[in-house]
Every structure is written in C-alpha cells, then in structure tokens.
C-alpha atoms as a PDB file:
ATOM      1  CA  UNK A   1      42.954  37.957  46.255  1.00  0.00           C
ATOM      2  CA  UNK A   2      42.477  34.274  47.269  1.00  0.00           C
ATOM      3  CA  UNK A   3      39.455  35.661  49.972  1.00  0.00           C
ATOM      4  CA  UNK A   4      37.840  37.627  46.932  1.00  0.00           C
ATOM      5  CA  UNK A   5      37.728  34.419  45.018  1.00  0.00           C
ATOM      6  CA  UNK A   6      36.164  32.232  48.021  1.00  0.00           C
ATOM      7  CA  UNK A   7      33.990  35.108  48.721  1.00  0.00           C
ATOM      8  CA  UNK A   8      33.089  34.732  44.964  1.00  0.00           C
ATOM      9  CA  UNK A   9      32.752  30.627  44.623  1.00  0.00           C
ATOM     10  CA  UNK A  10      30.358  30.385  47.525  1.00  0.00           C
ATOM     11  CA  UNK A  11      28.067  33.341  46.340  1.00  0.00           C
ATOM     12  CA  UNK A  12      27.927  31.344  43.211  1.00  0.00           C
ATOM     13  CA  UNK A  13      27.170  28.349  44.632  1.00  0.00           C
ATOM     14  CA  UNK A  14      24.537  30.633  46.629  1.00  0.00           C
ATOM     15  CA  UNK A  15      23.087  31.861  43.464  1.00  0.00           C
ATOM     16  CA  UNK A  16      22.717  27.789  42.394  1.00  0.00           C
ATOM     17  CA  UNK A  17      20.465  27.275  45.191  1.00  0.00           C
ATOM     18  CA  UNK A  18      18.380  30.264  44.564  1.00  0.00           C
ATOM     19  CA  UNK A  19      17.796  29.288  40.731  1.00  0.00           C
ATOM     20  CA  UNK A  20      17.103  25.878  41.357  1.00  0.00           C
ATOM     21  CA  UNK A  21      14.455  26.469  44.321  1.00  0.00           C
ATOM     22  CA  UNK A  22      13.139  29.741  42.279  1.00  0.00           C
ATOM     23  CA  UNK A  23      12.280  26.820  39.385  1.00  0.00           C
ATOM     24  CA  UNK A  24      10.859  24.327  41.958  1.00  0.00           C
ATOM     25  CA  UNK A  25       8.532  26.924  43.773  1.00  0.00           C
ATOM     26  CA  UNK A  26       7.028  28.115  39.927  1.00  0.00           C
ATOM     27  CA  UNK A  27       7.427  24.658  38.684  1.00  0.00           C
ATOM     28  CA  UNK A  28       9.578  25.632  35.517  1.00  0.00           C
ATOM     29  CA  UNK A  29      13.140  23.982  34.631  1.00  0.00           C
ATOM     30  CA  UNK A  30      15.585  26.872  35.178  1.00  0.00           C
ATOM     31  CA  UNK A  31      17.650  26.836  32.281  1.00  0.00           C
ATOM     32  CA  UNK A  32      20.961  24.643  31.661  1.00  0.00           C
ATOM     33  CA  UNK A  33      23.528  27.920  31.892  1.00  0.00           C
ATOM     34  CA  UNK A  34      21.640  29.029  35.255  1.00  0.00           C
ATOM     35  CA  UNK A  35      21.474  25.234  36.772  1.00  0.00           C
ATOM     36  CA  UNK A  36      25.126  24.361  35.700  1.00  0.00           C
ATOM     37  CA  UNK A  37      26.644  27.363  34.589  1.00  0.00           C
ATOM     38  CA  UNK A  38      26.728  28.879  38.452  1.00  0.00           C
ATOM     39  CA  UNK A  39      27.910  25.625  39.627  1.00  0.00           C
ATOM     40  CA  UNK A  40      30.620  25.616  36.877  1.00  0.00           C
ATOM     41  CA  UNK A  41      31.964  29.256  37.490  1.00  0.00           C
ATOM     42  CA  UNK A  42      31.742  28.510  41.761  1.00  0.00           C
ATOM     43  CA  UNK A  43      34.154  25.452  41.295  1.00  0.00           C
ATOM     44  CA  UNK A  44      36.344  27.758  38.703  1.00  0.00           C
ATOM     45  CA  UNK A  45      37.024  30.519  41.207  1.00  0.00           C
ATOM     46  CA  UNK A  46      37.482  27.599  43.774  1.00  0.00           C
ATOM     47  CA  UNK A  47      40.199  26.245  41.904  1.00  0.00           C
ATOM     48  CA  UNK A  48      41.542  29.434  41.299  1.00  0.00           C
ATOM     49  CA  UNK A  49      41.281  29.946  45.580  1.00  0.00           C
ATOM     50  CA  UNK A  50      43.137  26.609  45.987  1.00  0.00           C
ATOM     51  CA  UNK A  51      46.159  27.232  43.003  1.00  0.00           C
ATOM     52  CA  UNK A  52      46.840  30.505  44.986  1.00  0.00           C
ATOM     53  CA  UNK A  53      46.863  28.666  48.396  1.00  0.00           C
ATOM     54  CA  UNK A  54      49.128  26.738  46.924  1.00  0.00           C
ATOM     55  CA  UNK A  55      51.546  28.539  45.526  1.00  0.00           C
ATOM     56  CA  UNK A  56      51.652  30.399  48.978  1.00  0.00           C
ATOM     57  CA  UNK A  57      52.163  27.761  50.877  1.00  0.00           C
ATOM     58  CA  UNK A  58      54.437  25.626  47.901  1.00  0.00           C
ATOM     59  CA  UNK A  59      52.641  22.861  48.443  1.00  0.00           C
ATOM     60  CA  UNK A  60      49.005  21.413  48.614  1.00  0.00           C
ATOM     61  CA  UNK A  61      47.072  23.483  50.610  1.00  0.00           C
ATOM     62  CA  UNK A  62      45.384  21.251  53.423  1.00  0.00           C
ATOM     63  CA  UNK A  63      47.403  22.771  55.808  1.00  0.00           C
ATOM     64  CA  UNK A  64      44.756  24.200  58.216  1.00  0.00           C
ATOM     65  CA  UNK A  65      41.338  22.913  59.237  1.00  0.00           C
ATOM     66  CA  UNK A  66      40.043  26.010  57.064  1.00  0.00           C
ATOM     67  CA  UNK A  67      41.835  24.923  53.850  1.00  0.00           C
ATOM     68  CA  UNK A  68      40.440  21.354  54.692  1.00  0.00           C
ATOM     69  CA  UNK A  69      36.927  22.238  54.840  1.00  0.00           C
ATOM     70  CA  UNK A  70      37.762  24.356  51.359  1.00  0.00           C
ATOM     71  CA  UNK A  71      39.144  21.038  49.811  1.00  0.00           C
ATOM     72  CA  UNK A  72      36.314  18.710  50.342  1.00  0.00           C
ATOM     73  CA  UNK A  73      33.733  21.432  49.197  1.00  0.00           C
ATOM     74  CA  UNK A  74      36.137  21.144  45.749  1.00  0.00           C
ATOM     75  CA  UNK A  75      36.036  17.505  46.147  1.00  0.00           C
ATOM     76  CA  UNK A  76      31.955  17.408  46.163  1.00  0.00           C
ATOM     77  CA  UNK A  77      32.211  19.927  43.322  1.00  0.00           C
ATOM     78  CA  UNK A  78      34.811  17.724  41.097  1.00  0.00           C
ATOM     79  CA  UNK A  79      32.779  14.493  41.691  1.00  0.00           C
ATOM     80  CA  UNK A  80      29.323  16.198  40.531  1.00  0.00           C
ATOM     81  CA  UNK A  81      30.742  17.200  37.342  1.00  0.00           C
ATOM     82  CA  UNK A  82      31.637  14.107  37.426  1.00  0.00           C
ATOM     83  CA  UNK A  83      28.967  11.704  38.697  1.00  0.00           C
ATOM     84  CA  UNK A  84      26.101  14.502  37.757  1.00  0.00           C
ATOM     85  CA  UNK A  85      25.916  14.044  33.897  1.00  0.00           C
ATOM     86  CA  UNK A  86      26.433  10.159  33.780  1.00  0.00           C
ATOM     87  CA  UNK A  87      23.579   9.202  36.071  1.00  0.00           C
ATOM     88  CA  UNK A  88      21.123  12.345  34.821  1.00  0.00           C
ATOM     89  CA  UNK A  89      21.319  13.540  37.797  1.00  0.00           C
ATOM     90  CA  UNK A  90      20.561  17.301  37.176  1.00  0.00           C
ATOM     91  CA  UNK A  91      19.040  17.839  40.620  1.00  0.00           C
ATOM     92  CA  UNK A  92      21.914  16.433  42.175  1.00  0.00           C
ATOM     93  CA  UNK A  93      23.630  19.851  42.667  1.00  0.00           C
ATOM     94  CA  UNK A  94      20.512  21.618  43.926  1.00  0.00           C
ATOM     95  CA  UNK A  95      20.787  19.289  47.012  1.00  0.00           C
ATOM     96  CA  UNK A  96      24.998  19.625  47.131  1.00  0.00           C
ATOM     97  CA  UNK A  97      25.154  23.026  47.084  1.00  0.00           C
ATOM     98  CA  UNK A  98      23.399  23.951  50.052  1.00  0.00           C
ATOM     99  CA  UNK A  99      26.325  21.410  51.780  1.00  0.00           C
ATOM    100  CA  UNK A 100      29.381  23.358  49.673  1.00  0.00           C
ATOM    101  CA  UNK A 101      27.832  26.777  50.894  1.00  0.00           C
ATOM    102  CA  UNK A 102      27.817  25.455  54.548  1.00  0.00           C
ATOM    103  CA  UNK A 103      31.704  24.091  54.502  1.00  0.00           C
ATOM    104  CA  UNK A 104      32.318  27.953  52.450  1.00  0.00           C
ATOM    105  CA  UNK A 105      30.502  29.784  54.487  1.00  0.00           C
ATOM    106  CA  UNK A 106      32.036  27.776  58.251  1.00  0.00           C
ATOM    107  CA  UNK A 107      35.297  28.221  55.983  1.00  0.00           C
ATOM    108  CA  UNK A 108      34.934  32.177  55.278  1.00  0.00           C
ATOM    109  CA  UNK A 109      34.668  32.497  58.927  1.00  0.00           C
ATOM    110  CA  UNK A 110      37.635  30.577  59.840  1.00  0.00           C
ATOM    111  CA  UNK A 111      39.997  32.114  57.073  1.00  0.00           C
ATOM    112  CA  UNK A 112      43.372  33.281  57.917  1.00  0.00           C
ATOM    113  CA  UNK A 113      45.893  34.515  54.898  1.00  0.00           C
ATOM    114  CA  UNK A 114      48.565  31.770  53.524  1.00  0.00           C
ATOM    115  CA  UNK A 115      51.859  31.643  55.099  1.00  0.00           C
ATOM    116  CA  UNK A 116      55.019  29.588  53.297  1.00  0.00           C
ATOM    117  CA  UNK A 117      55.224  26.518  55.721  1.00  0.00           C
ATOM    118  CA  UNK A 118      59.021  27.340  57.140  1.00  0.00           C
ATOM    119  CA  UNK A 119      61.328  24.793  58.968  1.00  0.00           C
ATOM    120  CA  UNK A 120      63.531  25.595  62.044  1.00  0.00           C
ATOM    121  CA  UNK A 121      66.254  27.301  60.008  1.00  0.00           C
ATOM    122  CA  UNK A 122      63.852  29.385  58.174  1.00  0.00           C
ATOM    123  CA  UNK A 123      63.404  28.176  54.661  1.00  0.00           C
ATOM    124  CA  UNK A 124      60.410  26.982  53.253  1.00  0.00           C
ATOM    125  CA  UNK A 125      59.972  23.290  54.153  1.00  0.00           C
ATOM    126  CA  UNK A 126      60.358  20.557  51.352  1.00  0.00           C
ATOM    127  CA  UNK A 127      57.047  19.028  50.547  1.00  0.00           C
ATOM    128  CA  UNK A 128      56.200  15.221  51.762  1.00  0.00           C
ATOM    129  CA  UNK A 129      54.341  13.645  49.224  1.00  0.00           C
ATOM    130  CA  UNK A 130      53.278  11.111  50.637  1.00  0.00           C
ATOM    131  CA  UNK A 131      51.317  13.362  53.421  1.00  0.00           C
ATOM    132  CA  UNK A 132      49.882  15.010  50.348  1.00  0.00           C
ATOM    133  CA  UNK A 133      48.892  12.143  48.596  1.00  0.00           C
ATOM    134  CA  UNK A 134      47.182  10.563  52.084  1.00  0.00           C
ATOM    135  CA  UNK A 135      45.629  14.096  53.033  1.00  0.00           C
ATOM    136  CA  UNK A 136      44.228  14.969  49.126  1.00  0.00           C
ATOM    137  CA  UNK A 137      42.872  11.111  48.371  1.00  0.00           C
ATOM    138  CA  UNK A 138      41.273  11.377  51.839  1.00  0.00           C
ATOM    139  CA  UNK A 139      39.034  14.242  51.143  1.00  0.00           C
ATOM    140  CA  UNK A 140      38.386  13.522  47.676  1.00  0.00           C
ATOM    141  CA  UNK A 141      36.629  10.486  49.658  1.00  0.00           C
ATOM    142  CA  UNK A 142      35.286  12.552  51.929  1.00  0.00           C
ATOM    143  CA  UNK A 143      33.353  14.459  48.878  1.00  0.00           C
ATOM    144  CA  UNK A 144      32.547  11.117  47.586  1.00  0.00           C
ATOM    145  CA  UNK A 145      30.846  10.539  50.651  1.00  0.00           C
ATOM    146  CA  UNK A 146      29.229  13.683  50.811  1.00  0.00           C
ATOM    147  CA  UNK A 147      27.947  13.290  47.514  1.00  0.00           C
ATOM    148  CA  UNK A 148      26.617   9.375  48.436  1.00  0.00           C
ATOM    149  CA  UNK A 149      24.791  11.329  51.352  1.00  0.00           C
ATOM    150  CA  UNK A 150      23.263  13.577  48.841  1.00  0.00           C
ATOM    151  CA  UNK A 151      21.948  11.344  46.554  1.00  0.00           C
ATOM    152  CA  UNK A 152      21.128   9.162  49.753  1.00  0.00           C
ATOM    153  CA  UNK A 153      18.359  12.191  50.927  1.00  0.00           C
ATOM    154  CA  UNK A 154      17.085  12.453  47.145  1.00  0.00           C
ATOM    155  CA  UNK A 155      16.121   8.909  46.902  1.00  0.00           C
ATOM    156  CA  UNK A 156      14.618   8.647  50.441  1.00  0.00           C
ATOM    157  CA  UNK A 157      12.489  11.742  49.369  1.00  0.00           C
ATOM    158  CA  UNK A 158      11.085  10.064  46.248  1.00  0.00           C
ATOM    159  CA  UNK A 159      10.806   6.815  47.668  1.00  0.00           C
ATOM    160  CA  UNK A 160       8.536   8.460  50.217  1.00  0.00           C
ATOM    161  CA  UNK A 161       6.454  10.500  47.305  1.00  0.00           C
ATOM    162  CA  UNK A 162       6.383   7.155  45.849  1.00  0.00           C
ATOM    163  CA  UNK A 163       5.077   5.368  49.273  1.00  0.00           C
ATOM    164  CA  UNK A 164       2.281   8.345  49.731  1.00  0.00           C
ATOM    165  CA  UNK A 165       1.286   8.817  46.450  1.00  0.00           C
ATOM    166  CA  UNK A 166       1.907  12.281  46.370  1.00  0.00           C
ATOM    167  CA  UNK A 167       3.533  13.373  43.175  1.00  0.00           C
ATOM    168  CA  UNK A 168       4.238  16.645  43.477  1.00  0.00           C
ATOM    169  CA  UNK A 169       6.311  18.843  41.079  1.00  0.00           C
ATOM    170  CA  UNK A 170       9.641  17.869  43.162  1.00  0.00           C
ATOM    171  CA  UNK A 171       9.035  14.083  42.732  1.00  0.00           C
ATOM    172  CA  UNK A 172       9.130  14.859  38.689  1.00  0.00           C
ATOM    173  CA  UNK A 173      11.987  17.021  38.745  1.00  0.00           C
ATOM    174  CA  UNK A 174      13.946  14.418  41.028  1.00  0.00           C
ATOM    175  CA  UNK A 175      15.696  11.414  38.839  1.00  0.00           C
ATOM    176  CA  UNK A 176      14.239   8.066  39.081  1.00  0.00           C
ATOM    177  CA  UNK A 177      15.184   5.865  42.210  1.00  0.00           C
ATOM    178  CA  UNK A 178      17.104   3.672  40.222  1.00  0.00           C
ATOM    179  CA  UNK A 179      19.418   5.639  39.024  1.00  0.00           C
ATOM    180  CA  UNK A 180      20.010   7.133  42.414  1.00  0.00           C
ATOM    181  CA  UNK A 181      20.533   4.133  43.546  1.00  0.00           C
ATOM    182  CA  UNK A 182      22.965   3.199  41.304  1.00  0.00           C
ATOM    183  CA  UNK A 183      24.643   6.897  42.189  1.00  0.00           C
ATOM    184  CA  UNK A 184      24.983   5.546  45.556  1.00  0.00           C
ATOM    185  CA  UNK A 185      26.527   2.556  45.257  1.00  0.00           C
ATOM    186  CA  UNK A 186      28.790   3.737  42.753  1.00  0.00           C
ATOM    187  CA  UNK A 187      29.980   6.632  45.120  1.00  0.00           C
ATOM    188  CA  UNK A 188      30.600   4.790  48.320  1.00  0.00           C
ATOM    189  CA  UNK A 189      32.644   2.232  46.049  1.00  0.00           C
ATOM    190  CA  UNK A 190      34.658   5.222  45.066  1.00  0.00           C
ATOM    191  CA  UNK A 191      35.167   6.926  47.852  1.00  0.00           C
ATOM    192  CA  UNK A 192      36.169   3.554  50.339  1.00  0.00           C
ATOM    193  CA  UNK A 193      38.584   2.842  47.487  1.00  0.00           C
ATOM    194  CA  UNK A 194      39.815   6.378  47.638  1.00  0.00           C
ATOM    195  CA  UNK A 195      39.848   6.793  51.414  1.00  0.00           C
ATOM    196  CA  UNK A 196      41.519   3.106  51.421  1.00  0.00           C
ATOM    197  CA  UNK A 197      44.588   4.281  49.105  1.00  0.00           C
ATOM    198  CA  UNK A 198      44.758   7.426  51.284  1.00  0.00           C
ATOM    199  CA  UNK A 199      44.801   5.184  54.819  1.00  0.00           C
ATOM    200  CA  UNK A 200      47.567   3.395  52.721  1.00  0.00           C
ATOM    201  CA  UNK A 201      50.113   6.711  51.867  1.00  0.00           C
ATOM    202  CA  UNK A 202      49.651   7.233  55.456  1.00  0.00           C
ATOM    203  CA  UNK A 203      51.926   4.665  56.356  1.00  0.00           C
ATOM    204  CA  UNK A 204      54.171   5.848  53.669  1.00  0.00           C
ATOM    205  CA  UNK A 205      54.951   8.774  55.235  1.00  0.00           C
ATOM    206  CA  UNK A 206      57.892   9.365  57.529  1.00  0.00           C
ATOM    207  CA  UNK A 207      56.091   9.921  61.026  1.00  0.00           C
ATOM    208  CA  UNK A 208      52.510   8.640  61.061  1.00  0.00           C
ATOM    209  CA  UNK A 209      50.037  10.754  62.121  1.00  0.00           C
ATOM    210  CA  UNK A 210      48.649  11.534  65.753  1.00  0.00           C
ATOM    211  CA  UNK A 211      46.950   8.373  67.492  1.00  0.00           C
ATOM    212  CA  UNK A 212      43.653  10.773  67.501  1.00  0.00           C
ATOM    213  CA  UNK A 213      43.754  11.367  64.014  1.00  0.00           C
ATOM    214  CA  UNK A 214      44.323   7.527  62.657  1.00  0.00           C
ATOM    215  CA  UNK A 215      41.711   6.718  65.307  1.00  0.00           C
ATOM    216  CA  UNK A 216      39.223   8.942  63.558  1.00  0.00           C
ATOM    217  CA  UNK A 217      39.950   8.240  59.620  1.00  0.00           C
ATOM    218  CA  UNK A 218      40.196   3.915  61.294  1.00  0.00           C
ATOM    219  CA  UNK A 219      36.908   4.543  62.217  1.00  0.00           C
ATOM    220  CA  UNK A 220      35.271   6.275  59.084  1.00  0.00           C
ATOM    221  CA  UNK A 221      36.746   3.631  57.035  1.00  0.00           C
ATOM    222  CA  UNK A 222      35.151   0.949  59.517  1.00  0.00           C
ATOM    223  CA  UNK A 223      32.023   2.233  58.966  1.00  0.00           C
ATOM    224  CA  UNK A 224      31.849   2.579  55.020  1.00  0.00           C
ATOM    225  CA  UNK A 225      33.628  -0.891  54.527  1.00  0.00           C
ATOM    226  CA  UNK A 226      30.662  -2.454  56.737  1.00  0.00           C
ATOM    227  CA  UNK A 227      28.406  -0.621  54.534  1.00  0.00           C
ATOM    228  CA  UNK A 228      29.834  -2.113  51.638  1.00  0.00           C
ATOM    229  CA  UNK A 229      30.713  -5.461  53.179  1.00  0.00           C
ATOM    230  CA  UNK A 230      27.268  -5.691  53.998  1.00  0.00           C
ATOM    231  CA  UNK A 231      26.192  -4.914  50.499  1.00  0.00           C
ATOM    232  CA  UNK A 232      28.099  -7.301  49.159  1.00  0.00           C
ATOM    233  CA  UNK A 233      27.115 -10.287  51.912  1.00  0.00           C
ATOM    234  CA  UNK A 234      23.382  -9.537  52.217  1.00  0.00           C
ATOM    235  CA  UNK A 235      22.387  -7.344  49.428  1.00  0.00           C
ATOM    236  CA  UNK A 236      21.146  -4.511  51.096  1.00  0.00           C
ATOM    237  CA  UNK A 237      17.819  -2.720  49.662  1.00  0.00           C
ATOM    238  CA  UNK A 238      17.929   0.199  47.540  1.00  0.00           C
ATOM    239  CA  UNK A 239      16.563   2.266  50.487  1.00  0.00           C
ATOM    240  CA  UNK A 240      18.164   0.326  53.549  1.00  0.00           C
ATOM    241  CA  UNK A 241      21.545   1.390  51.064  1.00  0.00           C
ATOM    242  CA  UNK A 242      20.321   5.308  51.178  1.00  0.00           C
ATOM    243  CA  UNK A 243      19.552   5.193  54.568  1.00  0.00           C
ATOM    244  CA  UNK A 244      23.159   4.042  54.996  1.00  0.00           C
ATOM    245  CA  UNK A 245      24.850   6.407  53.490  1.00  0.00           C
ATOM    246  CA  UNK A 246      23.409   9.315  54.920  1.00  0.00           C
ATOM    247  CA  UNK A 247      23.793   8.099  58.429  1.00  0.00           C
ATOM    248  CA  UNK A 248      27.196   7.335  57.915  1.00  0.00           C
ATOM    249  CA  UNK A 249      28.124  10.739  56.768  1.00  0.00           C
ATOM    250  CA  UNK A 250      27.479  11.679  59.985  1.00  0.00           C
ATOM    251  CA  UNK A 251      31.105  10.295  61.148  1.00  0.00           C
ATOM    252  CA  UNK A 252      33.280  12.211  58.099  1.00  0.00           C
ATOM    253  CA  UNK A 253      31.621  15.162  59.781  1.00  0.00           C
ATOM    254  CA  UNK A 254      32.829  14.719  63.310  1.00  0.00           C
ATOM    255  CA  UNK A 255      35.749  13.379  62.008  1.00  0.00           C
ATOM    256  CA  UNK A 256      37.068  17.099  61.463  1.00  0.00           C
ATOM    257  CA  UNK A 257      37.521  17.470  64.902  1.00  0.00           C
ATOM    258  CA  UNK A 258      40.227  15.384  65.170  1.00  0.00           C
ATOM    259  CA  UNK A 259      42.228  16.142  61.453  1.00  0.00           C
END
C-alpha cells in the first residue's frame, strides 16, 4: 500500500511539471486546481506514504537512505505550501517539482518494504527522540535548502532576461527578482536555523553519530553559516546571494553519501 501511494505522489508531481511546461510552451496560465491542485494531492499521498512508514516502523521513518530521500522531497513540498503563497511565488513549484520527482523517482528504485526496528531480544525498539528530532529538523533544512536553490535558478534566469533584454513569455510568468530575492534569504535563514537546532539534538542523543556523518552535516552547516555570515558582514548582492545558494546545494547533495 505505502509503494502504491509513492508510486502515486511522484506521478502527481509528474503531472505538475507537465501542466506547468504545457502553459509555458502555449503561453497560457494553466489554471489554479491544475498548478496547485497536483502539487497538493502529490504531498497528500506523500504524507499518507510517510504515516504508514511510520506506523511500520513505530517511529519516524528516516530509517533508511530511501526513506531519507522520501523525507526531504516532503520537506521541499511542506515549505512551498509554505513559502509559495507568501512571496507569489506561483512558479516556484514548476521549478521544485522536477527536484521532488528526481529524489521519488532515485527513491522508487531504492524501495524496500518497512520492517518494525527490533532490538537484540526481539521486541520492537523504544524510540530515541532525540535522534528523531536531530534526523527530522535536519531534512526539513535540507528542503529549505533545496527550495533556496530553487528560487536561487529562478532569479539567475530573470536576472539574465533582464541583462539581455529578452523578455520572453517565461520572464513574465517568473515573479519579480525582488521577491525572489527576498525568498532566498528568508529560506537559508530558515533552514541554518533549522539544521542548527538539529546539529544541537545531536548531542542530545545517547551515542553521537558516526565521525563520517557529523563530518558531513559540520560541513553543510559551515558552508550555509558563511553564506549567511557573509550576508550579514558584507551585504552580499541579490545575485552574488542566488548564486550562493545554488552552489551550496551542491554539498546537502553529496552529503547523502555519508547519512
């Protein structure tokens, strides 16, 4: 049942892409139930997907690197909903869906059914809370990021229509670059304070993770608080900002190797 409904989010999600590029290429606004209302129903049978997880496993389920690339595609979806409306950022899940589809679709092909997690006498393991807490806040940052990296290509794209003087339809069905730049900021804020609090239940729990692994979120967090330290210090330009963030996306990626 749980496969069915992943099978089901990311064909939705699928469907999201198609509608919005089917509206670009005849330069027409799809309307709001096909733009938002696939989006909506993907993240519904997503959360549906994770609840089941869960209740398999009795706890949160980011206990494989399958479930973990399943989480953060929830994450980007959660923050758009989120983020999306208040900016006017309508585009904003044309460009993040192709990204959820790619974590589905790597995730579709790495699925393996949900086992209770079962200690050395057997019975289902008490869940750690604090590991949850660390691993959820973690890659709710991690969609934060994803979704800074988004809006990150969208402004570099209409600051270059804006550079050339080419206007095409996409540059009028993009949001202005201020309030993409204002997305961006806002995001990274969000997820470094996010991925901070996570870094922070981590050494809450009772064992801390793997040297490998607190090498690799130490190093993520490194980069984005330079970002923002930066920011903050020198007042880094509204593109010099986008350019930022989608470079530095480029670490939460590799980063999976090593959760």
């Amino acid at each position: 049942m749980d496969f069915a409904l992943l099978v089901a989010s990311t064909v939705c999600y699928a469907v999201a892409c198609g509608v919005a590029l089917v509206g670009l290429r005849h330069q027409v606004r799809p309307p709001t139930w096909a733009r938002i209302g696939t989006m909506a129903l993907g993240f519904g049978f997503l959360c549906g997907f994770l609840y089941l997880r869960g209740q398999a496993h009795g706890r949160c389920p980011l206990t494989t690197g399958f479930e973990v690339l399943i989480f953060v595609s929830w994450a980007i979806g959660l923050l758009y909903f989120v983020v999306g409306p208040g900016f006017r950022l309508s585009l904003l899940g044309f460009f993040a869906a192709p990204l959820i589809v790619l974590f589905q679709g790597v995730g579709l092909f790495l699925y393996a059914p949900a086992e209770p997690i079962l200690g050395p006498n057997g019975k289902p393991l008490p869940p750690d809370y604090w590991v949850e807490m660390h691993a959820a806040l973690s890659l709710v940052a991690y969609g934060a990021f994803a979704l800074a990296f988004v809006a990150g290509v969208m402004f570099l794209l209409q600051d270059r229509h804006l550079r050339s003087g080419n206007r095409g339809q996409l540059f009028y069905q993009l949001p202005p670059v201020h309030y993409l730049h204002q997305a961006i900021e806002r995001l990274l804020w969000l997820g470094f304070i996010l991925f901070s609090t996570g870094i922070l239940a981590a050494f809450m729990m009772e064992r801390l993770p793997e040297a490998h692994k607190l090498a690799a979120i130490g190093f993520v967090w490194l980069i984005y608080g330079l970002i923002i330290l930066h920011k903050l210090i020198r007042g880094s330009g509204a593109r010099r900002l986008a350019s930022a963030a989608v470079f530095a996306f480029l670490f939460p990626v590799l980063s999976f190797w090593f959760l």
